[in-house]
PDB file of N, CA and C in Angstrom:
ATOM      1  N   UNK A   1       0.816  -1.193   0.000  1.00  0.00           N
ATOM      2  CA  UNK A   1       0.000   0.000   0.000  1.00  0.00           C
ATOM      3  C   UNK A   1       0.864   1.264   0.000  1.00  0.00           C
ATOM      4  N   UNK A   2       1.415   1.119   0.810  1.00  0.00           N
ATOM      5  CA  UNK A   2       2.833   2.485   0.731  1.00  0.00           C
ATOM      6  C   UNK A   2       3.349   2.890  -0.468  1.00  0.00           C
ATOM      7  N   UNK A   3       4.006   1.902  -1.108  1.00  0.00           N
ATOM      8  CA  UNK A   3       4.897   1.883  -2.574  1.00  0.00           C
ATOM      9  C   UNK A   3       2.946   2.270  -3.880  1.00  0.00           C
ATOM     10  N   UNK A   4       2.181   2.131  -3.084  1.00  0.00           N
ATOM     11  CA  UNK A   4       1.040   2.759  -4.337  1.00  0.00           C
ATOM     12  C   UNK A   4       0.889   3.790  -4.081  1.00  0.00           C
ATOM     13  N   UNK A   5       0.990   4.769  -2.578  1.00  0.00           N
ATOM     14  CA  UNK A   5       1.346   5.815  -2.270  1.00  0.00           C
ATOM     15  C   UNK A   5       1.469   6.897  -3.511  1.00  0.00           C
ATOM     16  N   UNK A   6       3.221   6.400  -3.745  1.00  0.00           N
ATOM     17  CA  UNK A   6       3.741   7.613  -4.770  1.00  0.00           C
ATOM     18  C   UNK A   6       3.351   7.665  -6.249  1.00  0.00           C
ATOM     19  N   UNK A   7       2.787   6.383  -6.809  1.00  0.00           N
ATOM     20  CA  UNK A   7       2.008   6.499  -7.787  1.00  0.00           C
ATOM     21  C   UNK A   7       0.278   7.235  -8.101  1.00  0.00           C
ATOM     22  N   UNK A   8      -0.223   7.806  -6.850  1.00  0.00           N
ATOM     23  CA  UNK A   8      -1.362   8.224  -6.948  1.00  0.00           C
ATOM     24  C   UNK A   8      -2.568   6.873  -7.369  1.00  0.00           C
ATOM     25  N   UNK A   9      -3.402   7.252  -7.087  1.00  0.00           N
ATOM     26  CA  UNK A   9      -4.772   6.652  -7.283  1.00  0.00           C
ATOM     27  C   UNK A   9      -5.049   6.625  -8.849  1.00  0.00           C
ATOM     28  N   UNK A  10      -5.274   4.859  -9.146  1.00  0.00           N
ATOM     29  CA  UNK A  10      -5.721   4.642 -10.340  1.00  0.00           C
ATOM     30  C   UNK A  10      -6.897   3.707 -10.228  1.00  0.00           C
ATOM     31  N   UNK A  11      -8.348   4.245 -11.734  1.00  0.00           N
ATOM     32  CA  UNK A  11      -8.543   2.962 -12.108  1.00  0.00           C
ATOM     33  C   UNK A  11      -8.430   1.328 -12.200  1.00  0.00           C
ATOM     34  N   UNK A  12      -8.573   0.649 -12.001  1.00  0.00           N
ATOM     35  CA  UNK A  12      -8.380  -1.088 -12.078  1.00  0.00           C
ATOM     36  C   UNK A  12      -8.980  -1.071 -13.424  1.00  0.00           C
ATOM     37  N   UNK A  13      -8.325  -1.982 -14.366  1.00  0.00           N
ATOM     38  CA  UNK A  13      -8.374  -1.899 -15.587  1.00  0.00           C
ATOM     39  C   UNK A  13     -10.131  -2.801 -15.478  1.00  0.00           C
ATOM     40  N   UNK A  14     -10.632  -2.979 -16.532  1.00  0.00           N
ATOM     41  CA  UNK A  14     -11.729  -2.864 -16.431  1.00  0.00           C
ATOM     42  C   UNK A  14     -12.125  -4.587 -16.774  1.00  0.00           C
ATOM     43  N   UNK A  15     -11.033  -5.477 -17.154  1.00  0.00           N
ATOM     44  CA  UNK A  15     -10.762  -6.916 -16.894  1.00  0.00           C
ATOM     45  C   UNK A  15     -11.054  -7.466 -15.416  1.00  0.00           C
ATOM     46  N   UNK A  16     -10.398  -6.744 -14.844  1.00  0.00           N
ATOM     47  CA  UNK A  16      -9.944  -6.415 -13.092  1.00  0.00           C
ATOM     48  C   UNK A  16     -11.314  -6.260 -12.067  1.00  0.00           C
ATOM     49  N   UNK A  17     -11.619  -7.330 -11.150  1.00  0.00           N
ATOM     50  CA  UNK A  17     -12.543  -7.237 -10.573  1.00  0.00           C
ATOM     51  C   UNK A  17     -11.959  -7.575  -8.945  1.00  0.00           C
ATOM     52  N   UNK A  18     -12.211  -5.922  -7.944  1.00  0.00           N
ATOM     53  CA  UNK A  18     -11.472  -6.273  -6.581  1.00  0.00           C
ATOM     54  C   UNK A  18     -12.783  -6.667  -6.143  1.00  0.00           C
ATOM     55  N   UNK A  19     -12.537  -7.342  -4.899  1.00  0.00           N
ATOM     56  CA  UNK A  19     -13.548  -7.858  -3.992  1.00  0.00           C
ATOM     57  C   UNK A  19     -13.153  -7.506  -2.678  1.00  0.00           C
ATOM     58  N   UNK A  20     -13.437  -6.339  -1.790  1.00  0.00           N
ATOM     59  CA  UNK A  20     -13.085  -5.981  -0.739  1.00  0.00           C
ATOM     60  C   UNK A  20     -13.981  -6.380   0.556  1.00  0.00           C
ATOM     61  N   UNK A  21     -12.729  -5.950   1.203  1.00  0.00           N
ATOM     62  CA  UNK A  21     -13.765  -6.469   3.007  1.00  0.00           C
ATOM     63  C   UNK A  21     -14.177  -4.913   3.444  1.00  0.00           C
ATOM     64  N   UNK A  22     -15.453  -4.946   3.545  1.00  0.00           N
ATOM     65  CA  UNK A  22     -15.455  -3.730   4.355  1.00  0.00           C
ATOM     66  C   UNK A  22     -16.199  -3.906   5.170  1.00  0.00           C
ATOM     67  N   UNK A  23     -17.297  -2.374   5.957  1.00  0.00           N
ATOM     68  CA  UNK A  23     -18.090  -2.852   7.654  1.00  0.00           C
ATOM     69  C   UNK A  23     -18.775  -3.645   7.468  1.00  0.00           C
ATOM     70  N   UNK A  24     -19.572  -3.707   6.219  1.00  0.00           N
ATOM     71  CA  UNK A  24     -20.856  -3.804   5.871  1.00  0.00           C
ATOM     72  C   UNK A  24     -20.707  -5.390   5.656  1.00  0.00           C
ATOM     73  N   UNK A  25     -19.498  -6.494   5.074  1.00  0.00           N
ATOM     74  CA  UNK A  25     -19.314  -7.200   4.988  1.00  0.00           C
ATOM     75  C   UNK A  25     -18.946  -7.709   6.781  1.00  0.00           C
ATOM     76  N   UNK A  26     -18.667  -7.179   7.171  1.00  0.00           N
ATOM     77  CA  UNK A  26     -17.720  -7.747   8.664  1.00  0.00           C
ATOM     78  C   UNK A  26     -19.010  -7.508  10.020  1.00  0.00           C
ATOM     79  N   UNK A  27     -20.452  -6.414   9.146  1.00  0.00           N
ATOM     80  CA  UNK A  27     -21.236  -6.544   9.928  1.00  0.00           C
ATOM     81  C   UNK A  27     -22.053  -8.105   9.596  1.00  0.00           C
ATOM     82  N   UNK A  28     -22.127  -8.497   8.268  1.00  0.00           N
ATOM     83  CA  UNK A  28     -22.853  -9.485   8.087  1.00  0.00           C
ATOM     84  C   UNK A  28     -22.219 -10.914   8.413  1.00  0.00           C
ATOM     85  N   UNK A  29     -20.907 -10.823   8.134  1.00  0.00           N
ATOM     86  CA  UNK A  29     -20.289 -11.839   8.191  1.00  0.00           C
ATOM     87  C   UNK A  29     -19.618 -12.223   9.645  1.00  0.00           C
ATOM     88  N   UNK A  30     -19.371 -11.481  10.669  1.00  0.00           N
ATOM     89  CA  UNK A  30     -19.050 -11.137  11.707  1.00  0.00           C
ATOM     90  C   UNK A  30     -17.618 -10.936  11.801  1.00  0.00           C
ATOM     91  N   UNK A  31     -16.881 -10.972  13.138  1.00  0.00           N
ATOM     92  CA  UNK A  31     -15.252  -9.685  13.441  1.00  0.00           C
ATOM     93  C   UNK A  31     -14.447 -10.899  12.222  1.00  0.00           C
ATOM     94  N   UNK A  32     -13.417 -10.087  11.935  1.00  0.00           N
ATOM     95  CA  UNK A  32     -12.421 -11.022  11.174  1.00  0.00           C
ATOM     96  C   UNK A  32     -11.214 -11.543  12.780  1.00  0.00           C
ATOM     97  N   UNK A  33     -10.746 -12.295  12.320  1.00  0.00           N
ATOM     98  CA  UNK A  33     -10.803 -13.418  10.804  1.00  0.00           C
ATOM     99  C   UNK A  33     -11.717 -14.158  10.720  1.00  0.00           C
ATOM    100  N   UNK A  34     -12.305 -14.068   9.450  1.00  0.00           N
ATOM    101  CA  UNK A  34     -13.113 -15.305   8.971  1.00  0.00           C
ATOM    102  C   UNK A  34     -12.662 -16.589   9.117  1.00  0.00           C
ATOM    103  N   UNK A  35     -13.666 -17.727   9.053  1.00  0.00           N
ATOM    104  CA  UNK A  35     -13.435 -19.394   8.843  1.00  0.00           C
ATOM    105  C   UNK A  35     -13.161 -18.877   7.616  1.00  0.00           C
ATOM    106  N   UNK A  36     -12.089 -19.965   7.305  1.00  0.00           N
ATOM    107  CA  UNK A  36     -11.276 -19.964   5.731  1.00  0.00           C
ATOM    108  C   UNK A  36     -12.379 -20.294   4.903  1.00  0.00           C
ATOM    109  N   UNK A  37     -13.414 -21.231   5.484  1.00  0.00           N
ATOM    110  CA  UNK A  37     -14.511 -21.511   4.429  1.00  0.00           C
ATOM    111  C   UNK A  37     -15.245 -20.682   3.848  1.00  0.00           C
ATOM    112  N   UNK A  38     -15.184 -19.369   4.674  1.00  0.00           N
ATOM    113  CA  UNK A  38     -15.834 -18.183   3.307  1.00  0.00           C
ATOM    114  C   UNK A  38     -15.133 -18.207   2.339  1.00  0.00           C
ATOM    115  N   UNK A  39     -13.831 -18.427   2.772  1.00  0.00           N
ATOM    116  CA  UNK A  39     -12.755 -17.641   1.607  1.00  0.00           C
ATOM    117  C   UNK A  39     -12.939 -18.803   0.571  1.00  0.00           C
ATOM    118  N   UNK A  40     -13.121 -20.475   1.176  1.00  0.00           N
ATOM    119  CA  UNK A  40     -13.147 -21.593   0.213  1.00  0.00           C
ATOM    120  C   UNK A  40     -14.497 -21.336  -0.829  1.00  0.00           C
ATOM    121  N   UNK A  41     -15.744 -20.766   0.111  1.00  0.00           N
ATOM    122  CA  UNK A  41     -17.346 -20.697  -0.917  1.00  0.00           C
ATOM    123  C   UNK A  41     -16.584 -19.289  -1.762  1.00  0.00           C
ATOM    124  N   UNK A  42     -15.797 -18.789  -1.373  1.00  0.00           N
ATOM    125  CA  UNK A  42     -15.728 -17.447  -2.451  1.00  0.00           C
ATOM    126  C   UNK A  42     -15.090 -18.101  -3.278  1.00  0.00           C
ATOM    127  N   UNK A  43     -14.125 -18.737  -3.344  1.00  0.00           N
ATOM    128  CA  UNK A  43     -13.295 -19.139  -4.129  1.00  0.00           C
ATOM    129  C   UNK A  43     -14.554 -20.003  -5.486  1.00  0.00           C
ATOM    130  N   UNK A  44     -15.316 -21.085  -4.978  1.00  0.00           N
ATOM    131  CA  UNK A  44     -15.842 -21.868  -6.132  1.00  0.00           C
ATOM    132  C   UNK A  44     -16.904 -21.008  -6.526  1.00  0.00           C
ATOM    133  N   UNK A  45     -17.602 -19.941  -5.617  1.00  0.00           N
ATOM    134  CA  UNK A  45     -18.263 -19.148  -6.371  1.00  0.00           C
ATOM    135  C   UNK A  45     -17.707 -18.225  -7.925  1.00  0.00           C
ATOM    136  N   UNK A  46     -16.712 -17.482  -7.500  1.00  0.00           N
ATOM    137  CA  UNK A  46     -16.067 -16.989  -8.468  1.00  0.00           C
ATOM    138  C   UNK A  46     -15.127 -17.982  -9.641  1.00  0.00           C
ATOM    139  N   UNK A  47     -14.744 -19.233  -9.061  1.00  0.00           N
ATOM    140  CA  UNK A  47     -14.568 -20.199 -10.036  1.00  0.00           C
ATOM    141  C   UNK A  47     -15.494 -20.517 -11.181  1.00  0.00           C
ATOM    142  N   UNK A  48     -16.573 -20.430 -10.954  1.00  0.00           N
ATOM    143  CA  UNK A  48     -17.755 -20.650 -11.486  1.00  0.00           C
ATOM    144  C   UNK A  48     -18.302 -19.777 -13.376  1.00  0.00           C
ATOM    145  N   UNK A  49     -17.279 -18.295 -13.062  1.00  0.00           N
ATOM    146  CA  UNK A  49     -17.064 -17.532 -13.590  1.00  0.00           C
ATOM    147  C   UNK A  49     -16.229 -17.601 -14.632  1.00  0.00           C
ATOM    148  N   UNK A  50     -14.966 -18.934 -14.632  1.00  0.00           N
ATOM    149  CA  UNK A  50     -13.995 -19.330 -15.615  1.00  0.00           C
ATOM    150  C   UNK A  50     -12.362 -18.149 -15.117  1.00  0.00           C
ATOM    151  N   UNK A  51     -12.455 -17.446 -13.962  1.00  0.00           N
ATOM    152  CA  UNK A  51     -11.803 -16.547 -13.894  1.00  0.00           C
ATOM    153  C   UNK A  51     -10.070 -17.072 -14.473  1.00  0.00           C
ATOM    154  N   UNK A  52      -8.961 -16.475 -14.884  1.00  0.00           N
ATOM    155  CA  UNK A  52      -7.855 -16.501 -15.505  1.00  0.00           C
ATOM    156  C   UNK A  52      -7.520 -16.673 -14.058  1.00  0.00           C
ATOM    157  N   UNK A  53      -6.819 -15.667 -13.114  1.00  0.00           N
ATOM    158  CA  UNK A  53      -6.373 -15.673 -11.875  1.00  0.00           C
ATOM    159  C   UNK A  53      -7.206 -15.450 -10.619  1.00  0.00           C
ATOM    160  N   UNK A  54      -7.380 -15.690  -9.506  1.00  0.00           N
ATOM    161  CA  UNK A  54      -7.909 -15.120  -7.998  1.00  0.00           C
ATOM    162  C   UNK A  54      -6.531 -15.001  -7.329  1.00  0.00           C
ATOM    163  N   UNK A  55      -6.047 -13.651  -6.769  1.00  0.00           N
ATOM    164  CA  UNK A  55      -5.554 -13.348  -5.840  1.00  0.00           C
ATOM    165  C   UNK A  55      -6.226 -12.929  -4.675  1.00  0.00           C
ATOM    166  N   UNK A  56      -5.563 -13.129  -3.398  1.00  0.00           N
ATOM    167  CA  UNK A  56      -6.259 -13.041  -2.116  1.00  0.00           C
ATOM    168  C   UNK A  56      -4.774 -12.128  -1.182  1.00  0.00           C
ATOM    169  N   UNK A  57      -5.323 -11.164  -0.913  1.00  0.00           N
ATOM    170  CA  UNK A  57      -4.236  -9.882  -0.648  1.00  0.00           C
ATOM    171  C   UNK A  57      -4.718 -10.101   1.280  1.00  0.00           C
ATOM    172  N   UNK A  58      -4.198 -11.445   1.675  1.00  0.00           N
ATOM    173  CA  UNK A  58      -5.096 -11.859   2.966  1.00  0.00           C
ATOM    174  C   UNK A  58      -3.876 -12.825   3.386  1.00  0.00           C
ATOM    175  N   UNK A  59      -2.876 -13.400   4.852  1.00  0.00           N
ATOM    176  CA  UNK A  59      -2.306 -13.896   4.895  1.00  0.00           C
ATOM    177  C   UNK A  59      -3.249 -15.036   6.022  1.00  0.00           C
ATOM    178  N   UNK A  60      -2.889 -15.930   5.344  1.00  0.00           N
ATOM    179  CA  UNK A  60      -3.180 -16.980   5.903  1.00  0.00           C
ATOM    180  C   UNK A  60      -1.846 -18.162   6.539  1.00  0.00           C
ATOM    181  N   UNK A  61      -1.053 -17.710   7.546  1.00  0.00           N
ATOM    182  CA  UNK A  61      -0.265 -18.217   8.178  1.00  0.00           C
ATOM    183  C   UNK A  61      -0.187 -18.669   9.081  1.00  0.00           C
ATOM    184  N   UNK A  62      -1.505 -19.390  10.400  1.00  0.00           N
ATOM    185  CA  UNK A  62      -1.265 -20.545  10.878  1.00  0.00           C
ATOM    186  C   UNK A  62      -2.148 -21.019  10.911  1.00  0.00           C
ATOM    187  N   UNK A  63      -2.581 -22.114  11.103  1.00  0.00           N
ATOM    188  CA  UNK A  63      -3.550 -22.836  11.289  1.00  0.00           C
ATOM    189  C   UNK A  63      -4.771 -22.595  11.689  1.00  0.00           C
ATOM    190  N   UNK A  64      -6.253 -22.453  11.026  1.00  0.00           N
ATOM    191  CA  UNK A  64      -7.312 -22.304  11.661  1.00  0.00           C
ATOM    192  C   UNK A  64      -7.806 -22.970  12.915  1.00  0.00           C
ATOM    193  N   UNK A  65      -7.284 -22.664  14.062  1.00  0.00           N
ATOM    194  CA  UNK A  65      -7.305 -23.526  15.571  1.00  0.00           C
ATOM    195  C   UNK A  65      -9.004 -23.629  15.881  1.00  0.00           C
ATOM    196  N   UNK A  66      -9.502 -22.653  15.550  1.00  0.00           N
ATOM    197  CA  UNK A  66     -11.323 -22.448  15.836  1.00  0.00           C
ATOM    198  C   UNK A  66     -11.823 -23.048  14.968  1.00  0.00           C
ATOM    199  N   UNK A  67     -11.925 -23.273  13.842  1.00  0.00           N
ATOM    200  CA  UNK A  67     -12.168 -23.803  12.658  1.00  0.00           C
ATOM    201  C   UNK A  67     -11.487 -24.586  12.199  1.00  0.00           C
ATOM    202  N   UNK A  68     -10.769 -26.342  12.650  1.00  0.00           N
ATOM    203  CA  UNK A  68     -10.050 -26.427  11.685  1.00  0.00           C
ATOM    204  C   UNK A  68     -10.492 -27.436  10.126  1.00  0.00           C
ATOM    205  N   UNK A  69     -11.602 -27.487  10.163  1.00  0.00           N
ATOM    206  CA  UNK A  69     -11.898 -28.268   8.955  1.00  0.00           C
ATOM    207  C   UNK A  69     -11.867 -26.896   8.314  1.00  0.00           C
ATOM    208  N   UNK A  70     -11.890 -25.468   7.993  1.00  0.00           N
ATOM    209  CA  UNK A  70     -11.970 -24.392   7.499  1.00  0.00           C
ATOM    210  C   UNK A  70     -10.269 -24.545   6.583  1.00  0.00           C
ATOM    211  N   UNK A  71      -9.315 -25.295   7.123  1.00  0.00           N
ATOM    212  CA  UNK A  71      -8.621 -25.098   6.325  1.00  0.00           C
ATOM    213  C   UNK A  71      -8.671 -26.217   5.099  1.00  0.00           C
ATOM    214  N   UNK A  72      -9.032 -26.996   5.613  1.00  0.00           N
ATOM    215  CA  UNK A  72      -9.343 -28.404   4.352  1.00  0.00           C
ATOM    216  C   UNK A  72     -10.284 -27.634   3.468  1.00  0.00           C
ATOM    217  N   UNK A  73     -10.988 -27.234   3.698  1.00  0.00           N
ATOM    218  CA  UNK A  73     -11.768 -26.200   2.753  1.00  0.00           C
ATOM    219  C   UNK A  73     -11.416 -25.689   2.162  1.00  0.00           C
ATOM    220  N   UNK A  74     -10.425 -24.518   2.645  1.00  0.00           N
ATOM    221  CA  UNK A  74      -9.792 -23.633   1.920  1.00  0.00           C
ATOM    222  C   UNK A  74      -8.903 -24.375   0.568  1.00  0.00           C
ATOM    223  N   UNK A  75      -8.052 -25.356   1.153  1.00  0.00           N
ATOM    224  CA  UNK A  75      -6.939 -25.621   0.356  1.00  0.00           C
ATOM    225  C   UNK A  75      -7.919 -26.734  -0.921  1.00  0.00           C
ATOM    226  N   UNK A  76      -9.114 -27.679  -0.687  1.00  0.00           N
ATOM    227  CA  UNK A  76      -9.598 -27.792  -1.737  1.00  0.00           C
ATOM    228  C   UNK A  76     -10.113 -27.011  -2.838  1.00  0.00           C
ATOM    229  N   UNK A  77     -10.729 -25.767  -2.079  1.00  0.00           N
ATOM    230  CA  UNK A  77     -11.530 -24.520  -2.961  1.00  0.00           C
ATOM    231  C   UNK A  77     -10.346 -25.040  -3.938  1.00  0.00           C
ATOM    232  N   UNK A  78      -8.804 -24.007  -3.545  1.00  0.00           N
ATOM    233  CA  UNK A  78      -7.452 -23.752  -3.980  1.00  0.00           C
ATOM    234  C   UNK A  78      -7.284 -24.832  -5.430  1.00  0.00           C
ATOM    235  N   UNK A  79      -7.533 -25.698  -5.176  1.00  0.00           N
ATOM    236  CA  UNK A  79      -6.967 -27.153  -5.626  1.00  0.00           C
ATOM    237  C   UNK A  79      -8.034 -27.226  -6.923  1.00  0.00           C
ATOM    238  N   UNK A  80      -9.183 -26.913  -6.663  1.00  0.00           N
ATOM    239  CA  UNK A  80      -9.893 -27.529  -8.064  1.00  0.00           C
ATOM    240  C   UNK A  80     -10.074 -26.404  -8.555  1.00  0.00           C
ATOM    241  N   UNK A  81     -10.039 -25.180  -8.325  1.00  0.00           N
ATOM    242  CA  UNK A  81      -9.320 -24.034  -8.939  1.00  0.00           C
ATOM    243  C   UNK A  81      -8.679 -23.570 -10.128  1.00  0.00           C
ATOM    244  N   UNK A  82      -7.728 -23.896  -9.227  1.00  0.00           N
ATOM    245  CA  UNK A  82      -6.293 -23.849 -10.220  1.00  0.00           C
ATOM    246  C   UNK A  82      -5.972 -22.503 -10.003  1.00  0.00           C
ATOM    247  N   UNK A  83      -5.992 -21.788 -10.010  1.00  0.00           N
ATOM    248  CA  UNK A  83      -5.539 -20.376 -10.625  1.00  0.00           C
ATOM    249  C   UNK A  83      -5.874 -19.477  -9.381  1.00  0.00           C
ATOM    250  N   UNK A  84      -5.476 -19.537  -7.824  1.00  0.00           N
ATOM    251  CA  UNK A  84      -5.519 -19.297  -7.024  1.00  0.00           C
ATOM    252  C   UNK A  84      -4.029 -18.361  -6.179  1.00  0.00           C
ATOM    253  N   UNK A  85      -3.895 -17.784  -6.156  1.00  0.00           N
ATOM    254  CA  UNK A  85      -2.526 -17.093  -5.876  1.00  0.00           C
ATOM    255  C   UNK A  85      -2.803 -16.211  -4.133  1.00  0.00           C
ATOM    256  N   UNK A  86      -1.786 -16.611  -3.213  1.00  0.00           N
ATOM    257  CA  UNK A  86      -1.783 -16.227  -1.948  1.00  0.00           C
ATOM    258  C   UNK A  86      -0.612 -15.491  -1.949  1.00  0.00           C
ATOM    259  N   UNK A  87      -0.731 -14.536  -0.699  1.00  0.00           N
ATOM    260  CA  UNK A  87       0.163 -13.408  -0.683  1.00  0.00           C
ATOM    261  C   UNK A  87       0.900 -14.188   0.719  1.00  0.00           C
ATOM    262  N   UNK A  88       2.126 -13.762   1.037  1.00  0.00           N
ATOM    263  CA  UNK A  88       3.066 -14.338   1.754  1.00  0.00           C
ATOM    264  C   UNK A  88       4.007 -13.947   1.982  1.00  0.00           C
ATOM    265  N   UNK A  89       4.426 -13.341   3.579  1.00  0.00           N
ATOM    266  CA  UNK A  89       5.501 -12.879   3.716  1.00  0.00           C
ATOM    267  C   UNK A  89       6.758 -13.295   4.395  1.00  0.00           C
ATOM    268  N   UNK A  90       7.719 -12.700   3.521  1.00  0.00           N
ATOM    269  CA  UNK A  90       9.325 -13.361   3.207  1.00  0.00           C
ATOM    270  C   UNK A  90       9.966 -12.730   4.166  1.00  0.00           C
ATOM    271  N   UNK A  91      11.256 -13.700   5.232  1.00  0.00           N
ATOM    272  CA  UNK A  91      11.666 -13.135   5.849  1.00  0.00           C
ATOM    273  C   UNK A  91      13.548 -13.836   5.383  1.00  0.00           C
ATOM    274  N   UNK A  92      14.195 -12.349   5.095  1.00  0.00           N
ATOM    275  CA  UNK A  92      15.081 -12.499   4.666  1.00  0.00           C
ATOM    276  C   UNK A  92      16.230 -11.872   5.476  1.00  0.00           C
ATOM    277  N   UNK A  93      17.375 -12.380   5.989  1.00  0.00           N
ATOM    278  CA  UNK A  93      18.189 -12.035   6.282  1.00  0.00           C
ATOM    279  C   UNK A  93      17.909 -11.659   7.752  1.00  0.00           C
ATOM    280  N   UNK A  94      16.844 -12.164   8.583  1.00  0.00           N
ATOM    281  CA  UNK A  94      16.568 -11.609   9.842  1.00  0.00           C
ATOM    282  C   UNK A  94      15.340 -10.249   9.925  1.00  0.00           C
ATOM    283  N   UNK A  95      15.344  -9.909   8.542  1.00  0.00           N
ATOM    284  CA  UNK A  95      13.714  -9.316   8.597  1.00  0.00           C
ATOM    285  C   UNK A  95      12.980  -9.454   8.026  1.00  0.00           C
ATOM    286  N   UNK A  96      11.819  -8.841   8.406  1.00  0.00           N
ATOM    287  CA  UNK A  96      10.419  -9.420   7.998  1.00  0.00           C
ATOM    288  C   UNK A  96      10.278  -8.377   6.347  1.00  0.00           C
ATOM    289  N   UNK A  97      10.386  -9.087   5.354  1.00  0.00           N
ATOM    290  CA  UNK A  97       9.573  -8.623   4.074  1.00  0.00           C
ATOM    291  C   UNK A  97       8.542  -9.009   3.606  1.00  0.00           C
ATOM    292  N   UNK A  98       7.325  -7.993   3.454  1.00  0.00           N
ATOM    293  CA  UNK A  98       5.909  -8.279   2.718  1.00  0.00           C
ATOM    294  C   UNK A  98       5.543  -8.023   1.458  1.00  0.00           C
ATOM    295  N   UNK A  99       5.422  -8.752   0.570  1.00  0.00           N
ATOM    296  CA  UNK A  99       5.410  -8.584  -0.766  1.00  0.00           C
ATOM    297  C   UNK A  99       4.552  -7.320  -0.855  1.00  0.00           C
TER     298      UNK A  99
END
């Protein structure tokens, strides 16, 4: 978000479809984090669509302890997919880098 900073505010090309979290979602859906299984029904919903890529700008790094069939979920959505891309951050040299 920073490094989009100095480029100013653009358009999303019109291919380009974001899907954001906002109140209105977090009032219906309740506090985050979600069970991964929304993220799995979003996933085959929008599969459904033939989409080229789904990125998910969301880190999913340990284990759903409250939910854990939520991650078997998730990683099947992922799997019959195909074209599923997770964001993940790299820690190099003793610090933390976020793509």
């Amino acid at each position: 978000d920073y490094r989009f900073s100095f480029r100013g505010e653009r358009a999303p090309p019109q291919n380009i479809v974001i899907i954001a979290i906002d109140e209105m979602s977090v009032k219906k859906l309740g506090r985050w984090p979600w069970p991964r299984s929304y993220h799995a029904q979003l996933i085959d919903y929008l599969s459904q669509g033939k989409p080229k890529q789904i990125f998910f700008d969301t880190f999913f790094l340990e284990r759903d302890k409250e939910h854990p069939q939520s991650d078997q979920a998730l990683i099947s959505s992922t799997e019959r997919a195909k074209c599923v891309y997770f964001d993940f951050p790299f820690e190099k040299e003793g610090r933390k880098t976020i793509p």
